[in-house]
C-alpha atoms as a PDB file:
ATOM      1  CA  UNK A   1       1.096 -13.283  -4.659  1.00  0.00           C
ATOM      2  CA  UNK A   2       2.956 -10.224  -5.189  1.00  0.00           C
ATOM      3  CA  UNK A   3       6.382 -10.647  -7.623  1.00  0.00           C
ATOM      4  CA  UNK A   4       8.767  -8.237  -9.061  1.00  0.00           C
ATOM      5  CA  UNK A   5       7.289  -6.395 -11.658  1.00  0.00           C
ATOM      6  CA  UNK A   6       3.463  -6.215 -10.442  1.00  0.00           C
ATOM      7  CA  UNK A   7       1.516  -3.489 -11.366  1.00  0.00           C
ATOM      8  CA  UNK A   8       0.133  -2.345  -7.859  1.00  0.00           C
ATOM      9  CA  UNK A   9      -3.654   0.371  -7.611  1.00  0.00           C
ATOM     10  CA  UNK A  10      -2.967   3.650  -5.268  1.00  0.00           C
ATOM     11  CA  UNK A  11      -5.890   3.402  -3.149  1.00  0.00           C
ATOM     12  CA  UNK A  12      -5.331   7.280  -1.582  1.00  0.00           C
ATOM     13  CA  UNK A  13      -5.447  10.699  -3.164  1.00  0.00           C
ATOM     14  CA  UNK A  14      -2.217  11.704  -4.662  1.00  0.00           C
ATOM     15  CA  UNK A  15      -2.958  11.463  -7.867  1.00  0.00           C
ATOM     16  CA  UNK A  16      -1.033   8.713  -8.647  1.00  0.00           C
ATOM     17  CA  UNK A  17      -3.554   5.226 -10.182  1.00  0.00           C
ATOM     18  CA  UNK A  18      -0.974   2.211 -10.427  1.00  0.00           C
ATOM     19  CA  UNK A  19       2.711   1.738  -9.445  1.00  0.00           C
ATOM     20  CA  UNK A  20       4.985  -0.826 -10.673  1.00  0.00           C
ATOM     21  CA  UNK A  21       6.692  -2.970  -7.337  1.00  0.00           C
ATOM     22  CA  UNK A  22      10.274  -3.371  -8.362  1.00  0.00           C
ATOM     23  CA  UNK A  23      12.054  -4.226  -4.617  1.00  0.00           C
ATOM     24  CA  UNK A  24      11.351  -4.071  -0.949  1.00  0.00           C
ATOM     25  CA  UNK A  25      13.410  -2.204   1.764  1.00  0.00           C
ATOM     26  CA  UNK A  26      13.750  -5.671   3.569  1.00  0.00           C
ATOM     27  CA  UNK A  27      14.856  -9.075   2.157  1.00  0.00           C
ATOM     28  CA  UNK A  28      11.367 -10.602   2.033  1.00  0.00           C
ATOM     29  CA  UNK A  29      10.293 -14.073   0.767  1.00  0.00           C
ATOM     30  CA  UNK A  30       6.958 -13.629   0.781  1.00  0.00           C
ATOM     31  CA  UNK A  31       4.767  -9.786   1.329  1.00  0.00           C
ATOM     32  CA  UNK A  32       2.412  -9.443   3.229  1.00  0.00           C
ATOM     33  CA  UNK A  33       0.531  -6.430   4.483  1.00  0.00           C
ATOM     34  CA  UNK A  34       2.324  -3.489   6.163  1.00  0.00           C
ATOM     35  CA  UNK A  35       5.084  -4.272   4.340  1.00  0.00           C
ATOM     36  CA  UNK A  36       7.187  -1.456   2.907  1.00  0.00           C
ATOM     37  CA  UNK A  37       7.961  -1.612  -0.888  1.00  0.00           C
ATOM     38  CA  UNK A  38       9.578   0.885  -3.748  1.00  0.00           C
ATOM     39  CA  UNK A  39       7.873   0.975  -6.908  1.00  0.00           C
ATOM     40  CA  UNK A  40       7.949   2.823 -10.258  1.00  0.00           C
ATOM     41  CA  UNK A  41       4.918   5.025 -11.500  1.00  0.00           C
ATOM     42  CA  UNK A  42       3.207   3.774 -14.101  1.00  0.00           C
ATOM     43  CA  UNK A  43       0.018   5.945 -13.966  1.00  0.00           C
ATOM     44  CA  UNK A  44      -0.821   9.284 -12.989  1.00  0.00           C
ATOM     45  CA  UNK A  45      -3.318  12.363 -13.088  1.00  0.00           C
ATOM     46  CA  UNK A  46      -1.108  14.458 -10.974  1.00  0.00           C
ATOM     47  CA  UNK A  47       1.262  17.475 -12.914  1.00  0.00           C
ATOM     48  CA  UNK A  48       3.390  16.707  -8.873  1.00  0.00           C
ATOM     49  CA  UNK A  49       4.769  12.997  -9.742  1.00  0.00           C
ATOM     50  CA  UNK A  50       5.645  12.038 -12.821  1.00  0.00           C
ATOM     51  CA  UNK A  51       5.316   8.762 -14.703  1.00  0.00           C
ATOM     52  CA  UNK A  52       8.627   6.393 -14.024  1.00  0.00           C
ATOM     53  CA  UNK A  53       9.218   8.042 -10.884  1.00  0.00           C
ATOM     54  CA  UNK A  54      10.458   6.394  -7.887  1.00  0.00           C
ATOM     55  CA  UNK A  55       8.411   5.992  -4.696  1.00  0.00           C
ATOM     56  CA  UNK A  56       7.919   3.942  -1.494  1.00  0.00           C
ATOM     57  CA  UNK A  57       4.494   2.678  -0.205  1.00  0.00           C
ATOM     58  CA  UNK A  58       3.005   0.940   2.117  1.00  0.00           C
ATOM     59  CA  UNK A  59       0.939  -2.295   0.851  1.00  0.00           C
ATOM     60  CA  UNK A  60      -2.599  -2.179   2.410  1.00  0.00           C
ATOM     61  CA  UNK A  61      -4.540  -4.645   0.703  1.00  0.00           C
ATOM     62  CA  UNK A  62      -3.715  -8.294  -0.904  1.00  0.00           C
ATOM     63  CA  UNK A  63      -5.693 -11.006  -2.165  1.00  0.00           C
ATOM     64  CA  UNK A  64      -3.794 -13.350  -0.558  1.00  0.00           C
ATOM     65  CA  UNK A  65      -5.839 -14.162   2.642  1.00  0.00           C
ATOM     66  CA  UNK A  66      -4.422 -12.440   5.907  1.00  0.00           C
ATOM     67  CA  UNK A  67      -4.523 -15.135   8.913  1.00  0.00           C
ATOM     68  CA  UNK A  68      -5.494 -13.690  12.126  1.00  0.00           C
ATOM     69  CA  UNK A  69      -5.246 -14.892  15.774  1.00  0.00           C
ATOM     70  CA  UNK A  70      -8.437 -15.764  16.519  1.00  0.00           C
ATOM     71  CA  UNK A  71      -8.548 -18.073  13.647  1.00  0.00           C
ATOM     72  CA  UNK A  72     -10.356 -15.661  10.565  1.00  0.00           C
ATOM     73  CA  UNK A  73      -9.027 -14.905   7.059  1.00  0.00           C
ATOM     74  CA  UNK A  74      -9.463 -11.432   5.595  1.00  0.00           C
ATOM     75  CA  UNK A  75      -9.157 -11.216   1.682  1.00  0.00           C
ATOM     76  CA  UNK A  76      -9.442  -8.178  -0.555  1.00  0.00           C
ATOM     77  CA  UNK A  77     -10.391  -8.347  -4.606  1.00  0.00           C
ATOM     78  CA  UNK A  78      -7.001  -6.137  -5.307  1.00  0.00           C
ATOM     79  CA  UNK A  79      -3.827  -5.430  -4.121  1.00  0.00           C
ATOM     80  CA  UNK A  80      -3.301  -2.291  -2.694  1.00  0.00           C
ATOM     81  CA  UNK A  81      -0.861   0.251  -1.539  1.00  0.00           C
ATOM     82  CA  UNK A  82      -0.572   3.939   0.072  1.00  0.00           C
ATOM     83  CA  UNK A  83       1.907   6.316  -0.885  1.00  0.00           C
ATOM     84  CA  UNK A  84       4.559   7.706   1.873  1.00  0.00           C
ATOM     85  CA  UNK A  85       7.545   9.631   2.141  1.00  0.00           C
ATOM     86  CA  UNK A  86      11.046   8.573   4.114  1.00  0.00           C
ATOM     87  CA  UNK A  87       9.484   9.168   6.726  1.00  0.00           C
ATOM     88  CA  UNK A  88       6.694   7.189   6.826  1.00  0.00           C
ATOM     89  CA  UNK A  89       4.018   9.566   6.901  1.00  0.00           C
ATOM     90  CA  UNK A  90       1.547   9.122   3.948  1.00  0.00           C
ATOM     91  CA  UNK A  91       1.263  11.769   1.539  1.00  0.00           C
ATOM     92  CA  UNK A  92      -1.906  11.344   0.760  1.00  0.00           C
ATOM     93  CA  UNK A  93      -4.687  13.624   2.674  1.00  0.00           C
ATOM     94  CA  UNK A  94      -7.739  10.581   1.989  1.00  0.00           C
ATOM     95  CA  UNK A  95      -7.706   6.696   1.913  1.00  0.00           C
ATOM     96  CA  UNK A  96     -10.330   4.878  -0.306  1.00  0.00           C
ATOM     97  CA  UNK A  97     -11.608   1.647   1.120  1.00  0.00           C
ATOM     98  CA  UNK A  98     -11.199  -0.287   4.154  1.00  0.00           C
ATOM     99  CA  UNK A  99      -7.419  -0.875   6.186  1.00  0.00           C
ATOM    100  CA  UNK A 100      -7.269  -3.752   8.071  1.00  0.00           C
ATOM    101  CA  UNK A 101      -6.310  -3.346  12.058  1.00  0.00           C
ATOM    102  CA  UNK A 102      -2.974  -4.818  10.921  1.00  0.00           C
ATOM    103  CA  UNK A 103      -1.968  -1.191   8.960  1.00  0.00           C
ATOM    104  CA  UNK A 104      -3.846   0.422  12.419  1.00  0.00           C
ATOM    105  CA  UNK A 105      -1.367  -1.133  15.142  1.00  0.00           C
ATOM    106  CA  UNK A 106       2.311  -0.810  13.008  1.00  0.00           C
ATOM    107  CA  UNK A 107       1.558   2.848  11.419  1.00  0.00           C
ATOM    108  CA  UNK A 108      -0.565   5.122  13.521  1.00  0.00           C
ATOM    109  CA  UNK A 109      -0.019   8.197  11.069  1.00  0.00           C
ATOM    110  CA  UNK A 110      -2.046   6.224   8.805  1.00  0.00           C
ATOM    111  CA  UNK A 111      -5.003   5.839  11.258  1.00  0.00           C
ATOM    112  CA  UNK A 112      -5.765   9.395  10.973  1.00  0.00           C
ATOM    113  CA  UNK A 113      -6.821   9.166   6.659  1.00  0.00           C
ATOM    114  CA  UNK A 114      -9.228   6.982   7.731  1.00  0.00           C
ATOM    115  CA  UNK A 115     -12.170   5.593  10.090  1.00  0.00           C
ATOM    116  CA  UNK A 116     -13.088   2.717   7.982  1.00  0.00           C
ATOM    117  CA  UNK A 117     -11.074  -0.905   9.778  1.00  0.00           C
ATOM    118  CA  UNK A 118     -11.865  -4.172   9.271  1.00  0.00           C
END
């Protein structure tokens, strides 16, 4: 479960390692994944973005078990996200890992970083 204040891994190639979430663009109960969020940088290897800077992302991965339609669960071992801009288009040139078809179907800029779905 993802609360205010989580420290969130950067699974593309920015530069930037972990982000803090601090709120959501929508009034959410409950995240889940393709949701947008805004978080704080906590960690980074880029000289571009700089620590406590402010950025949105796109959460890719949670270890909350995703329920799909024909009855299987998908769960990942982190939580996840992928940097973007206002418009929605990733930053990022590379995603590490797997994106589940969920990400694929909502954002199709994001279908070009990668070829690896589950």
């Amino acid at each position: 479960m993802i609360k205010l204040g989580c420290i969130l891994k950067v699974s593309d190639n920015t530069g930037i390692n972990k982000i803090r979430f601090i709120g959501t663009l929508k009034r959410k109960k409950t995240l889940t994944v393709g949701d947008i969020i805004i978080g704080s940088i906590q960690k980074t290897t880029s000289s571009t973005y700089k620590k406590s800077s402010i950025v949105t992302a796109i959460l890719i991965k949670t270890k909350k078990p995703i329920l799909r339609l024909d009855g299987s669960t998908l769960r990942f071992s982190d939580n996840c996200v992928l940097i973007v801009d206002k418009t929605l288009s990733p930053k990022g040139t590379h995603v590490f890992g797997p994106i589940p078809y969920e990400i694929k179907t909502k954002y199709k800029k994001v279908t070009t970083l990668t070829n690896n779905f589950v």
